[in-house]
PDB file of N, CA and C in Angstrom:
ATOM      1  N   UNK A   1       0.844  -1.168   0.000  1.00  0.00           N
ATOM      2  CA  UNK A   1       0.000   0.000   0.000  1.00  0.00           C
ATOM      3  C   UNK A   1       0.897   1.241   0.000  1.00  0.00           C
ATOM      4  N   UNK A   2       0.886   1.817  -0.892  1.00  0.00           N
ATOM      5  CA  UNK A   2       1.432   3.231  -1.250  1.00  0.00           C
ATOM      6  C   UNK A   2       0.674   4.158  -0.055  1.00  0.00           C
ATOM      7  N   UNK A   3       1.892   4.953   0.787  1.00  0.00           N
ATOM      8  CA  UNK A   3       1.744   5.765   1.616  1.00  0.00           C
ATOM      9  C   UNK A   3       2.396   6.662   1.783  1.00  0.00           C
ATOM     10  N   UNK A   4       1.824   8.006   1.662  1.00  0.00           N
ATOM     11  CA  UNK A   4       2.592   9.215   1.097  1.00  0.00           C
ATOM     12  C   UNK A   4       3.034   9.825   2.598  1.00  0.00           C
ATOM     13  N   UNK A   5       4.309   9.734   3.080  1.00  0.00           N
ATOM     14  CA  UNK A   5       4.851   9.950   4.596  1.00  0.00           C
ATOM     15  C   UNK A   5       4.702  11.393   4.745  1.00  0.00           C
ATOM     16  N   UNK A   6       4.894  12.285   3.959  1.00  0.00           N
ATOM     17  CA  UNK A   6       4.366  13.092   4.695  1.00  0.00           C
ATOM     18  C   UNK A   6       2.878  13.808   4.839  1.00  0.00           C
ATOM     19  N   UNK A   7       1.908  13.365   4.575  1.00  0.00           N
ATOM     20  CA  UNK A   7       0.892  14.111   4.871  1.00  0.00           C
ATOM     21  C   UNK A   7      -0.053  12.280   5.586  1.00  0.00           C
ATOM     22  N   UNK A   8       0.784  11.304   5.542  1.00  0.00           N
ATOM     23  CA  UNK A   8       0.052   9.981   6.601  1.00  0.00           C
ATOM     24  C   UNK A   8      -0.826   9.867   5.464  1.00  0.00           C
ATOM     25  N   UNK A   9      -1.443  10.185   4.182  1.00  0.00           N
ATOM     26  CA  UNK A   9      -2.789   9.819   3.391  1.00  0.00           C
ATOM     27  C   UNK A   9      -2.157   8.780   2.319  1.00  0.00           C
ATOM     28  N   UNK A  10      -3.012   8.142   2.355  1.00  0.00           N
ATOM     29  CA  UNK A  10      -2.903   6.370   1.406  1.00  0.00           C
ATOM     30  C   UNK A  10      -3.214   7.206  -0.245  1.00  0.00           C
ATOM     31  N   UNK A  11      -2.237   7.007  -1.068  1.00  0.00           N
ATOM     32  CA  UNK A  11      -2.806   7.651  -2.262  1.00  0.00           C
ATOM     33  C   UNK A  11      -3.931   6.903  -3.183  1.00  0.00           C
ATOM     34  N   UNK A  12      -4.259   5.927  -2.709  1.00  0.00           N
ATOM     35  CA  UNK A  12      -5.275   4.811  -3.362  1.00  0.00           C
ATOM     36  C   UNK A  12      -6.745   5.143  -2.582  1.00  0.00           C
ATOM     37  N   UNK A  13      -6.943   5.963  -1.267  1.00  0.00           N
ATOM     38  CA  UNK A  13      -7.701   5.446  -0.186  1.00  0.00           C
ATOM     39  C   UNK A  13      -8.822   5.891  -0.882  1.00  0.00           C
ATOM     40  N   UNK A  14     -10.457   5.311  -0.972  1.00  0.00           N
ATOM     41  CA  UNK A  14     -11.519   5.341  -1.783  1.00  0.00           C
ATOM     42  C   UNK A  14     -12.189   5.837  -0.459  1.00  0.00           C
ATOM     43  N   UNK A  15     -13.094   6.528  -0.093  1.00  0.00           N
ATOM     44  CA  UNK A  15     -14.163   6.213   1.449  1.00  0.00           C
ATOM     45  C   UNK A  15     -15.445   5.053   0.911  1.00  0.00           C
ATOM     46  N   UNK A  16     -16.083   4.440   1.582  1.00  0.00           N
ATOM     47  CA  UNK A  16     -16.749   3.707   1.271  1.00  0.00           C
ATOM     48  C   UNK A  16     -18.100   4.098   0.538  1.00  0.00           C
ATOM     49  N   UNK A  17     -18.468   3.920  -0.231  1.00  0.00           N
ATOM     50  CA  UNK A  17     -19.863   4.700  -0.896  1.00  0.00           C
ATOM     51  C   UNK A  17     -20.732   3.944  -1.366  1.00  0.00           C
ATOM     52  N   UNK A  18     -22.163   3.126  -0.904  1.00  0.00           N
ATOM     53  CA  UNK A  18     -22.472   2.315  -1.199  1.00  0.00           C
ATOM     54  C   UNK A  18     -24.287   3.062  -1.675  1.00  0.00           C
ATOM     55  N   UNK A  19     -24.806   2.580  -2.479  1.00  0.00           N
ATOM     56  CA  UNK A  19     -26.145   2.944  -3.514  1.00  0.00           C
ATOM     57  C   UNK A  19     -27.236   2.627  -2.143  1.00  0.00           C
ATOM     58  N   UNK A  20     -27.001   2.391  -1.063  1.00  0.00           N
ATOM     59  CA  UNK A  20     -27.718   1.783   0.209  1.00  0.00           C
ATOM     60  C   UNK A  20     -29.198   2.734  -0.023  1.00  0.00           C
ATOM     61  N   UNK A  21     -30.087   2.146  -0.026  1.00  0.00           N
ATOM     62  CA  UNK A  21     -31.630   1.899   0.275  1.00  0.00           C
ATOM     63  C   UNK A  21     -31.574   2.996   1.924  1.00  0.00           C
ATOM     64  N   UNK A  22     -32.909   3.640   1.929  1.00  0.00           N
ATOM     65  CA  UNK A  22     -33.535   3.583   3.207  1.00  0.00           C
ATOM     66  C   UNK A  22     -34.488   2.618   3.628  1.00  0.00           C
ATOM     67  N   UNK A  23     -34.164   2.633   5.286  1.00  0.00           N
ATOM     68  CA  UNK A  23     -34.493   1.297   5.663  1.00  0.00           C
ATOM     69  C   UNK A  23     -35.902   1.033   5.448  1.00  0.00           C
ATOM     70  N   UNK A  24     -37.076   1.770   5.719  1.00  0.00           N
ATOM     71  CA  UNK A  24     -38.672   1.432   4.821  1.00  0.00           C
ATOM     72  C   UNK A  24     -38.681   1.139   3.361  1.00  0.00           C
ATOM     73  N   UNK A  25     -37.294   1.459   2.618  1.00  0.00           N
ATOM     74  CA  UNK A  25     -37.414   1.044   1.475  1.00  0.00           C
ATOM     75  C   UNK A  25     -36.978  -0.101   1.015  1.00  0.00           C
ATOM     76  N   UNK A  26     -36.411  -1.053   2.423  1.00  0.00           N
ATOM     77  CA  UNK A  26     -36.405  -2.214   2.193  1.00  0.00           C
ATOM     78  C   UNK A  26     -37.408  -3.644   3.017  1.00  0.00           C
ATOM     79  N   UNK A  27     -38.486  -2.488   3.454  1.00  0.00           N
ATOM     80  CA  UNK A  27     -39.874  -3.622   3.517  1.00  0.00           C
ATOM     81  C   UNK A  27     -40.249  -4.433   2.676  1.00  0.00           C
ATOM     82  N   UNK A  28     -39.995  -5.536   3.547  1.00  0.00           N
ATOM     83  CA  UNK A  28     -40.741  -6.888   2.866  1.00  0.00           C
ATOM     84  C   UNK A  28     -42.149  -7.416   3.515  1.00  0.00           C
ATOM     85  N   UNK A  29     -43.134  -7.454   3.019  1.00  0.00           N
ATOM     86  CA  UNK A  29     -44.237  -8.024   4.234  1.00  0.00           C
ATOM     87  C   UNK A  29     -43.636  -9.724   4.729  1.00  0.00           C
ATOM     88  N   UNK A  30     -44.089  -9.633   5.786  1.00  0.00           N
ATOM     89  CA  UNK A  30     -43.743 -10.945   6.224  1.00  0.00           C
ATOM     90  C   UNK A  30     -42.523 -11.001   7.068  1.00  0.00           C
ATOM     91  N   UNK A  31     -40.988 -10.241   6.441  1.00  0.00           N
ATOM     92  CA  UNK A  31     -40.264 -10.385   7.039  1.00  0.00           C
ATOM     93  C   UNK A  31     -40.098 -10.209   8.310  1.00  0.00           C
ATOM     94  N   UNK A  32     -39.330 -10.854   9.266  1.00  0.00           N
ATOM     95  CA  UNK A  32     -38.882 -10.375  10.892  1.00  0.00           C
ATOM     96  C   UNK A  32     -37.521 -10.510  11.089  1.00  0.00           C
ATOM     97  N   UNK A  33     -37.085 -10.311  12.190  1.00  0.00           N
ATOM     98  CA  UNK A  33     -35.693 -10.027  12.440  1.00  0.00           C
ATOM     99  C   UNK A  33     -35.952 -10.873  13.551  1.00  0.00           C
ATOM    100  N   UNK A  34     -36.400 -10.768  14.965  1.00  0.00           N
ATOM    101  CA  UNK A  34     -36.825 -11.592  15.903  1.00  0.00           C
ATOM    102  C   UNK A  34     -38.080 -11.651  16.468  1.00  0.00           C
ATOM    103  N   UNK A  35     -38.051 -12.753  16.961  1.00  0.00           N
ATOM    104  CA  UNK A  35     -40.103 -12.845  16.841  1.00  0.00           C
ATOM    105  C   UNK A  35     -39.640 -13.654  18.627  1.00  0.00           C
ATOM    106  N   UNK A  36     -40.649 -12.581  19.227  1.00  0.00           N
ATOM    107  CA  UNK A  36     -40.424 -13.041  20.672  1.00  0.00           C
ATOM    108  C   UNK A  36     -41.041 -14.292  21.218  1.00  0.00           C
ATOM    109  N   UNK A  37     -41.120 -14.922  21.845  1.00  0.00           N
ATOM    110  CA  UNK A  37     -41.868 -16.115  22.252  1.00  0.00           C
ATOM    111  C   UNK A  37     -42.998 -15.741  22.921  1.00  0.00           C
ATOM    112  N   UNK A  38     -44.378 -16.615  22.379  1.00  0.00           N
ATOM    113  CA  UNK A  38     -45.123 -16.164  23.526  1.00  0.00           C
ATOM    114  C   UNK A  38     -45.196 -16.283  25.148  1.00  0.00           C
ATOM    115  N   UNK A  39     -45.935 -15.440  25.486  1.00  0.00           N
ATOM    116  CA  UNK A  39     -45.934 -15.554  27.308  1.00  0.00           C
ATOM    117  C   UNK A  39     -46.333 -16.895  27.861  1.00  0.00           C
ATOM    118  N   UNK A  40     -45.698 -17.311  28.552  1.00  0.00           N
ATOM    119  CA  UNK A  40     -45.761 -18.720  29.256  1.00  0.00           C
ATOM    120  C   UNK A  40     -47.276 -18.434  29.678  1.00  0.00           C
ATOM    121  N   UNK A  41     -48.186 -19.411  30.423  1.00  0.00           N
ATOM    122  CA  UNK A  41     -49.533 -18.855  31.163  1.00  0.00           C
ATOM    123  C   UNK A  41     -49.441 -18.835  32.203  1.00  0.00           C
ATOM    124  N   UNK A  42     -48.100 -19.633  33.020  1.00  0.00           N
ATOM    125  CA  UNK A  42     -48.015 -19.313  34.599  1.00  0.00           C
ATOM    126  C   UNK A  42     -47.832 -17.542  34.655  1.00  0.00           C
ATOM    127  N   UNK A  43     -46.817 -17.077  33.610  1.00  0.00           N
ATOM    128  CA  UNK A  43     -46.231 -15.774  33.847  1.00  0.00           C
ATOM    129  C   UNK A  43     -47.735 -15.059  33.231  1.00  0.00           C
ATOM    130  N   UNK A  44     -48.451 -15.336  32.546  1.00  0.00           N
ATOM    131  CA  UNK A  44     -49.703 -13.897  32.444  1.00  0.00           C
ATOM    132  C   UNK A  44     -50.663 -14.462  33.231  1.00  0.00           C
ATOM    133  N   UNK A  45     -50.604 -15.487  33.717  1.00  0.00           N
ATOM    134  CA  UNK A  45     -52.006 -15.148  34.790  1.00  0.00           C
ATOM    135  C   UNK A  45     -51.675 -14.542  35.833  1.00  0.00           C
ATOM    136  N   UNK A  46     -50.382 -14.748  36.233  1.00  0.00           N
ATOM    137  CA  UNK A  46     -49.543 -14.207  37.190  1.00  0.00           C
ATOM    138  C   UNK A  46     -49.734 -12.429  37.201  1.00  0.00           C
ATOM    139  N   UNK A  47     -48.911 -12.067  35.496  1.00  0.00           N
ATOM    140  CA  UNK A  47     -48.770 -10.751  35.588  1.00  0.00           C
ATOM    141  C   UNK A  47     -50.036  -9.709  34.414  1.00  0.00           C
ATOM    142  N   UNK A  48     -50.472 -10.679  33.984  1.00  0.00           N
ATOM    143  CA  UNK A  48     -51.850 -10.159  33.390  1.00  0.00           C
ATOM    144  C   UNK A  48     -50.656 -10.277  31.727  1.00  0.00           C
ATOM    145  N   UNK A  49     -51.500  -9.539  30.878  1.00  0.00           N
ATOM    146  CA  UNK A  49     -50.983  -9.509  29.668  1.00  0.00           C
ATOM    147  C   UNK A  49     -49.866  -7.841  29.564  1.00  0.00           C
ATOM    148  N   UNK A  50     -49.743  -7.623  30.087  1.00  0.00           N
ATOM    149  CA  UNK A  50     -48.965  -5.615  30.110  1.00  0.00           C
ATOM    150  C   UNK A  50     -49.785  -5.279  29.479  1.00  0.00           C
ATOM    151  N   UNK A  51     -50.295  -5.507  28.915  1.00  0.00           N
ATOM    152  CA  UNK A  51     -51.161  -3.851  27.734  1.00  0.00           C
ATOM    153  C   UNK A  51     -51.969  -2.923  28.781  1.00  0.00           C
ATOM    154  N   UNK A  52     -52.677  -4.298  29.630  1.00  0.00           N
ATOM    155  CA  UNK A  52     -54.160  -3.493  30.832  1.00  0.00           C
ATOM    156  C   UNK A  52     -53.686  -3.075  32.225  1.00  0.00           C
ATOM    157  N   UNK A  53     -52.614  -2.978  32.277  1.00  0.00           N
ATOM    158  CA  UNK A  53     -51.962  -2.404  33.505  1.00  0.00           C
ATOM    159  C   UNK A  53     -51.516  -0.925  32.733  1.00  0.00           C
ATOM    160  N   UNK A  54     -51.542  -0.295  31.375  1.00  0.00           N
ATOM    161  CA  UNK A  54     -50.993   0.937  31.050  1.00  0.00           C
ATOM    162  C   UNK A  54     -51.893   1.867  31.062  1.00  0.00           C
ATOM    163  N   UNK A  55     -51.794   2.865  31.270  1.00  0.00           N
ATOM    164  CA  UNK A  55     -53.009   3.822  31.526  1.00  0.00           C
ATOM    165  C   UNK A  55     -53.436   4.463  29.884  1.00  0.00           C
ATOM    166  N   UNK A  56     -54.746   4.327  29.512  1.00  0.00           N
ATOM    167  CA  UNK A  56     -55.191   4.555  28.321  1.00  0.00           C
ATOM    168  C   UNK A  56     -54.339   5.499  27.169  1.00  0.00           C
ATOM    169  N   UNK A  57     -53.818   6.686  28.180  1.00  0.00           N
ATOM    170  CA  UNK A  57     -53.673   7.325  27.399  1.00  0.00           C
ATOM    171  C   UNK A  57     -52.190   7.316  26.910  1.00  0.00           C
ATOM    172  N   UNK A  58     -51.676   5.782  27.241  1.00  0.00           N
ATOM    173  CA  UNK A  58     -50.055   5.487  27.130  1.00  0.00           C
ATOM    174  C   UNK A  58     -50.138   4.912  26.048  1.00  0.00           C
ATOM    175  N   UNK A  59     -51.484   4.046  25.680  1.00  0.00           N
ATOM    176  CA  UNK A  59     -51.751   2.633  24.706  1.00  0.00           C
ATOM    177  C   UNK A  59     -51.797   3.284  22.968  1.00  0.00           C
ATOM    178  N   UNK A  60     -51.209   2.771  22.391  1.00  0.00           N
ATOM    179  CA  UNK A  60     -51.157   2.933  20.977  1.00  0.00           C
ATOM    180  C   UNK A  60     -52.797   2.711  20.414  1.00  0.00           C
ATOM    181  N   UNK A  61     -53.130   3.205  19.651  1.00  0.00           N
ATOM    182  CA  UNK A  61     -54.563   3.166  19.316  1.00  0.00           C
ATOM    183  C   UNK A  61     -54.321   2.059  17.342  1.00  0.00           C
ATOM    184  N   UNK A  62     -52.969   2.840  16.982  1.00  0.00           N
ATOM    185  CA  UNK A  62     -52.714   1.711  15.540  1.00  0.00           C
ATOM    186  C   UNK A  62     -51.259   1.363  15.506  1.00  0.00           C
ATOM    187  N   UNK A  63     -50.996   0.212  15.260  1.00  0.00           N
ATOM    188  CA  UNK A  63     -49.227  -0.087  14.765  1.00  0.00           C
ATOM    189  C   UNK A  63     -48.622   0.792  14.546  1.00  0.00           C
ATOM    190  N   UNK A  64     -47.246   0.616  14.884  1.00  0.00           N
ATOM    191  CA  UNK A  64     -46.567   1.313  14.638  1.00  0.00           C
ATOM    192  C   UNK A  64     -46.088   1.195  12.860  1.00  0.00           C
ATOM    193  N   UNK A  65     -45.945   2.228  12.071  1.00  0.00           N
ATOM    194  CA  UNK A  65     -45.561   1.799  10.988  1.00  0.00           C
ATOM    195  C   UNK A  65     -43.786   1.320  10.594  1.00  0.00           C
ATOM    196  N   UNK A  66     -43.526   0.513  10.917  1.00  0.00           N
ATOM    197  CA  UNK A  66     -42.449  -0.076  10.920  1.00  0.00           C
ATOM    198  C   UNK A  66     -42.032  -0.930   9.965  1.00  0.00           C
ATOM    199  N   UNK A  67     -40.893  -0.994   9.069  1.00  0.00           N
ATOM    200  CA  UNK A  67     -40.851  -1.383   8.141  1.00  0.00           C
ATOM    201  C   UNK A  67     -40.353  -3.172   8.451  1.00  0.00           C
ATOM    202  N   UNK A  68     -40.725  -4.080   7.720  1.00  0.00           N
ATOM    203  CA  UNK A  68     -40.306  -5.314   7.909  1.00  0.00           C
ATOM    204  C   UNK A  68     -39.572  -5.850   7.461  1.00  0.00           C
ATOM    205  N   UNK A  69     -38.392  -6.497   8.010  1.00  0.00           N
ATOM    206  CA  UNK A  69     -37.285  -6.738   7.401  1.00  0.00           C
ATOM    207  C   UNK A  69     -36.608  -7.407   8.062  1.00  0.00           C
ATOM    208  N   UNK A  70     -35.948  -8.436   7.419  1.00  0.00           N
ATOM    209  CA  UNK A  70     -35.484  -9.366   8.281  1.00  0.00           C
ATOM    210  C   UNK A  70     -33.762  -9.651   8.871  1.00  0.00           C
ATOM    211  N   UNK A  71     -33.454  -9.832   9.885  1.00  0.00           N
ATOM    212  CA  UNK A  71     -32.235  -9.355  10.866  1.00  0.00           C
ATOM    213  C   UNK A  71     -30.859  -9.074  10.051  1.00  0.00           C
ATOM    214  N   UNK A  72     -30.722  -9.940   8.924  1.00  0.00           N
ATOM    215  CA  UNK A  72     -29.635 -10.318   8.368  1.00  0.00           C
ATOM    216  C   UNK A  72     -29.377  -8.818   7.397  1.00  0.00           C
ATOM    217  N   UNK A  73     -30.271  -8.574   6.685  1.00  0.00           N
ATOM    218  CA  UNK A  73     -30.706  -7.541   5.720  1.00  0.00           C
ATOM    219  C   UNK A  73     -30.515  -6.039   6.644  1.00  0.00           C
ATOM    220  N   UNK A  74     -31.051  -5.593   8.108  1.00  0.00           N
ATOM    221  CA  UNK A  74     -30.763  -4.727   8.918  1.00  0.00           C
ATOM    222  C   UNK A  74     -29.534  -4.789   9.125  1.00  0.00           C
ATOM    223  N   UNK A  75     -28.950  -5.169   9.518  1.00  0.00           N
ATOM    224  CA  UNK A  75     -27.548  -5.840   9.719  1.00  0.00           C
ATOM    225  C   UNK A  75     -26.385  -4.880   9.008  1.00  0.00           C
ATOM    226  N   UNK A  76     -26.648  -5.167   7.716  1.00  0.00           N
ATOM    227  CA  UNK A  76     -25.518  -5.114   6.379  1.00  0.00           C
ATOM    228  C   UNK A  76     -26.076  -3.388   6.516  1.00  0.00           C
ATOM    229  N   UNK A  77     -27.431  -3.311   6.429  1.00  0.00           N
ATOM    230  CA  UNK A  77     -27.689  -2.076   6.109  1.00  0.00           C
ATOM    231  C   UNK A  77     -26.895  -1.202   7.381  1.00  0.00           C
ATOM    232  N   UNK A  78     -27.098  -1.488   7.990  1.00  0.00           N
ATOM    233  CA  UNK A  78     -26.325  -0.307   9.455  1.00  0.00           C
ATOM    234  C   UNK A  78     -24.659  -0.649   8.996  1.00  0.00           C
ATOM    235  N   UNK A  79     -24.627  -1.508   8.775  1.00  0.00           N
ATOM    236  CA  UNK A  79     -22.811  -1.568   8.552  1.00  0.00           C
ATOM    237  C   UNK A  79     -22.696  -0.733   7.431  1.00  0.00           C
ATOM    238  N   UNK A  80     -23.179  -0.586   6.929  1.00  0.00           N
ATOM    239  CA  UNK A  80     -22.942   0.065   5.276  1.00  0.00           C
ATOM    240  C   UNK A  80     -23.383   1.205   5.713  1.00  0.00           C
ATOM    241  N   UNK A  81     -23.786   1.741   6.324  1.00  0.00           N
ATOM    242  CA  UNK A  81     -24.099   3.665   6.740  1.00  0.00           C
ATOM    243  C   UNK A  81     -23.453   4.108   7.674  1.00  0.00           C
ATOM    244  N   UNK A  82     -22.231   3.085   8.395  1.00  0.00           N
ATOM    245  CA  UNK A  82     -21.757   2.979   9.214  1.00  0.00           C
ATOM    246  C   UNK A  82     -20.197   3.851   8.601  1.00  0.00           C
ATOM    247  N   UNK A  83     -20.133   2.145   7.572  1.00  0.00           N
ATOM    248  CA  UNK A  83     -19.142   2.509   6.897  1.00  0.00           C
ATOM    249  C   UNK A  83     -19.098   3.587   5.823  1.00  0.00           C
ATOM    250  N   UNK A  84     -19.659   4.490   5.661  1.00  0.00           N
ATOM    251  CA  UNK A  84     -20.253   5.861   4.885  1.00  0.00           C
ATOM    252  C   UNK A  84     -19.989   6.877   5.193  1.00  0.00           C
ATOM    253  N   UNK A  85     -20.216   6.328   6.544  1.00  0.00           N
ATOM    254  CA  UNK A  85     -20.734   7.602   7.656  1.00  0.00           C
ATOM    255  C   UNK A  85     -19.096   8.087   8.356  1.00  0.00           C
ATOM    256  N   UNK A  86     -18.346   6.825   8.736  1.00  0.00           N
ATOM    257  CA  UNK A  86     -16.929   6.995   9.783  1.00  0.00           C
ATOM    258  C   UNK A  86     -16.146   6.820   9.208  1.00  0.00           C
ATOM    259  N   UNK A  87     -16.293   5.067   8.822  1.00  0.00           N
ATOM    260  CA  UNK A  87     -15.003   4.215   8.167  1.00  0.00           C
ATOM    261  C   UNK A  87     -14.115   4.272   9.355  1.00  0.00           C
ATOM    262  N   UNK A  88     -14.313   5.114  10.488  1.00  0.00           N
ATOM    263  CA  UNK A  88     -12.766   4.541  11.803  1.00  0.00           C
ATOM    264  C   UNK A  88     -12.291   3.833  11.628  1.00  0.00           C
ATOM    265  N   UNK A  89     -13.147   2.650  11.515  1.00  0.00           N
ATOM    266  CA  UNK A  89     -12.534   1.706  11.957  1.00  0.00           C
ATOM    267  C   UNK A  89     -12.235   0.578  10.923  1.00  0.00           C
ATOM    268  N   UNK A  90     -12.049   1.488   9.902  1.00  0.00           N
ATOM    269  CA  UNK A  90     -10.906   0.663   8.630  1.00  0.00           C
ATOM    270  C   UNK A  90     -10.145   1.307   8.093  1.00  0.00           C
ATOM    271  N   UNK A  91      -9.976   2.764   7.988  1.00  0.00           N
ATOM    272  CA  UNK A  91      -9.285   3.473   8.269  1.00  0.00           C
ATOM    273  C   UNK A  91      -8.555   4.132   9.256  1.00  0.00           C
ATOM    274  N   UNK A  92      -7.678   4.157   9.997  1.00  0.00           N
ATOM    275  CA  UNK A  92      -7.068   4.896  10.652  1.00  0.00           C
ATOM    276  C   UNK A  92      -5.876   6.175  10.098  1.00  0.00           C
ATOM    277  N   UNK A  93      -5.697   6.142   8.930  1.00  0.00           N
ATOM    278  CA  UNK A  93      -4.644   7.120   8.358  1.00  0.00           C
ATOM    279  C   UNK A  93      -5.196   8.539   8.379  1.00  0.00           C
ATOM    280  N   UNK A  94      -6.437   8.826   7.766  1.00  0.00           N
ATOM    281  CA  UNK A  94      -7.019   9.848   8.106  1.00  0.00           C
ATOM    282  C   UNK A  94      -7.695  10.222   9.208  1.00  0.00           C
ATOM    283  N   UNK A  95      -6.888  11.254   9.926  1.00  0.00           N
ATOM    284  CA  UNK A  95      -7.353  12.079  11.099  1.00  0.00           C
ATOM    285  C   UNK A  95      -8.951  12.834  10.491  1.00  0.00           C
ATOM    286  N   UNK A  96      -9.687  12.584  11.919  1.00  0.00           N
ATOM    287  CA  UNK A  96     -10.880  12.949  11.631  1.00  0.00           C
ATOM    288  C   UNK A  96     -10.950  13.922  13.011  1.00  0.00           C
ATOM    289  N   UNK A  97     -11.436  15.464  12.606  1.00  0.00           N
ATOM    290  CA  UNK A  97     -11.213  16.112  13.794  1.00  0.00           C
ATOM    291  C   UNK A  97     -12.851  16.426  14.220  1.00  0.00           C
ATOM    292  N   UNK A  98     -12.736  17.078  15.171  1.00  0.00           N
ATOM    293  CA  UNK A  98     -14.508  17.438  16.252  1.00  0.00           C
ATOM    294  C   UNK A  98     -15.677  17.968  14.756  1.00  0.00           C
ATOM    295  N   UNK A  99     -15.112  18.399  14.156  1.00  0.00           N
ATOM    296  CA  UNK A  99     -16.003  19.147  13.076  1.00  0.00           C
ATOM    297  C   UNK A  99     -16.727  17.534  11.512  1.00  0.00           C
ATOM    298  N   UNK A 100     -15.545  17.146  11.798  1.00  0.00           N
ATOM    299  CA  UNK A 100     -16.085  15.395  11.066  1.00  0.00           C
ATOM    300  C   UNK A 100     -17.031  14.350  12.157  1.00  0.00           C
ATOM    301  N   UNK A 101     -16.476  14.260  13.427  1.00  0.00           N
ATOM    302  CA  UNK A 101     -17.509  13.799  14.198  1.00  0.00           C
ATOM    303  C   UNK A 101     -17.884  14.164  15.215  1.00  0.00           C
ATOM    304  N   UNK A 102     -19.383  14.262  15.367  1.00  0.00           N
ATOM    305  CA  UNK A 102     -20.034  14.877  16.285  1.00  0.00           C
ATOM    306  C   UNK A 102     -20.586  13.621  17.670  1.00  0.00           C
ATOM    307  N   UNK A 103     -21.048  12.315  16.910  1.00  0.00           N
ATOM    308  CA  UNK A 103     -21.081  11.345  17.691  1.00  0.00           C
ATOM    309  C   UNK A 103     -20.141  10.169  17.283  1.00  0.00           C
ATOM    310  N   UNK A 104     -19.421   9.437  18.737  1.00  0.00           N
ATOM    311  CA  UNK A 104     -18.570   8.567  18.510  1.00  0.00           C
ATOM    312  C   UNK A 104     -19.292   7.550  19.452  1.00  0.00           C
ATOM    313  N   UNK A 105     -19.683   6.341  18.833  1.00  0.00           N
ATOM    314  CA  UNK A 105     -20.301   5.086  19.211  1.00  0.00           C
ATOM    315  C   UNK A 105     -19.288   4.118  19.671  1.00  0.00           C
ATOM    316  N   UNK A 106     -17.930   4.293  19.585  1.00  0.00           N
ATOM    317  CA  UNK A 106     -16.984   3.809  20.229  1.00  0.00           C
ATOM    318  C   UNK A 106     -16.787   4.113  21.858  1.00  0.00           C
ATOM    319  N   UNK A 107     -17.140   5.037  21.987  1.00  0.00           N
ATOM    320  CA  UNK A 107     -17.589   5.145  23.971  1.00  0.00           C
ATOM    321  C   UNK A 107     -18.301   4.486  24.193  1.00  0.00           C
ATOM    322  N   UNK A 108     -19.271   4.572  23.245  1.00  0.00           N
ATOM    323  CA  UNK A 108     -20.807   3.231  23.922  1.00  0.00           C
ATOM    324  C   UNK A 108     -20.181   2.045  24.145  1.00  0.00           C
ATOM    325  N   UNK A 109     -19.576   1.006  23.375  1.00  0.00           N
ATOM    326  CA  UNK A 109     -18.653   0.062  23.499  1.00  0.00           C
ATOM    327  C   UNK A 109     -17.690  -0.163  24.908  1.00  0.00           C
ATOM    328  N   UNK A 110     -16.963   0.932  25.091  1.00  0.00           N
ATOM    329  CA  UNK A 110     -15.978   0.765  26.386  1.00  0.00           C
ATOM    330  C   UNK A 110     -16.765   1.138  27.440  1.00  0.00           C
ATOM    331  N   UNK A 111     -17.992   1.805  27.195  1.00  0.00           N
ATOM    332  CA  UNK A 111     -18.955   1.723  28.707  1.00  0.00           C
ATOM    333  C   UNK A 111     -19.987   0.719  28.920  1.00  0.00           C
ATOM    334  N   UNK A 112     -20.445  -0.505  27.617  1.00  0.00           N
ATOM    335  CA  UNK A 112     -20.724  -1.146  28.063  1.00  0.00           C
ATOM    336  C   UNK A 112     -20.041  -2.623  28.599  1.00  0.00           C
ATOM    337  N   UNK A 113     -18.719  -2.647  27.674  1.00  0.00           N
ATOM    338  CA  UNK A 113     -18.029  -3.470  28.185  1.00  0.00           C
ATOM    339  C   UNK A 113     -17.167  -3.208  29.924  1.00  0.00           C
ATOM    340  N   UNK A 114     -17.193  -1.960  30.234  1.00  0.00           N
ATOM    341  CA  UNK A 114     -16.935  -1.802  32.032  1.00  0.00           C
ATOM    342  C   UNK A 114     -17.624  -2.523  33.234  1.00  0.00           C
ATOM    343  N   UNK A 115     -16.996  -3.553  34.034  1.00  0.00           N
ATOM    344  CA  UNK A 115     -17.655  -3.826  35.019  1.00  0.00           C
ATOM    345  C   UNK A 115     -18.070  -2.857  35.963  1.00  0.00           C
ATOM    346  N   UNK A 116     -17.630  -1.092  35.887  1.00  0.00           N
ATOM    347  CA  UNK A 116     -18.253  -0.413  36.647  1.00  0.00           C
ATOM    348  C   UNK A 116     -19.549  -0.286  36.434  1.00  0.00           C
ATOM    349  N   UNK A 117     -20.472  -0.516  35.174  1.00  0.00           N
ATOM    350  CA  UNK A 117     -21.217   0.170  34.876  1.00  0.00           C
ATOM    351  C   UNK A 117     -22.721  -0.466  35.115  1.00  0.00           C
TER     352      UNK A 117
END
């Protein structure tokens, strides 16, 4: 890899640029990502169903419009806007200063991996 020493920049380096879809524009009916199990009946007779313990005016009246799509397909898509968006972390040659990023999701990482936390 050709690397031009003094300014640290790869003279080949491309940023990643991919034709990526928005994510409602990749609804499929049918699809899911994870499909929860239903409630055991010891646990809802126990704790009722949650919906009738929320006070009316908490309760959704229609679905949410949410696009359907299944885990694998979400997946690629966040990596790919990811990689659009930062590239950090396949690049390191280019310095990226406060004015390139405003949020760094790499703190989220070392604070959830802390046993302080």
């Amino acid at each position: 890899m050709n690397i031009n020493r003094e300014s640290k920049l790869r003279k080949n380096f491309h940023q990643a640029k991919w034709d990526e879809e928005i994510i409602f524009q990749l609804h499929s009916k049918g699809q899911r990502g994870v499909i929860p199990p239903q409630t055991e009946k010891e646990i809802e007779n126990k704790v009722g169903d949650g919906v009738s313990s929320l006070p009316k005016s908490m309760r959704r009246e229609n679905t949410p419009g949410l696009p359907e799509v299944g885990q694998m397909r979400v997946l690629k898509h966040f990596l790919r806007l990811s990689q659009e968006n930062l590239g950090a972390d396949l690049n390191i040659d280019i310095g990226q200063g406060t004015c390139t990023i405003k949020y760094n999701p790499k703190i989220n990482e070392v604070i959830t991996r802390s046993e302080k936390a």
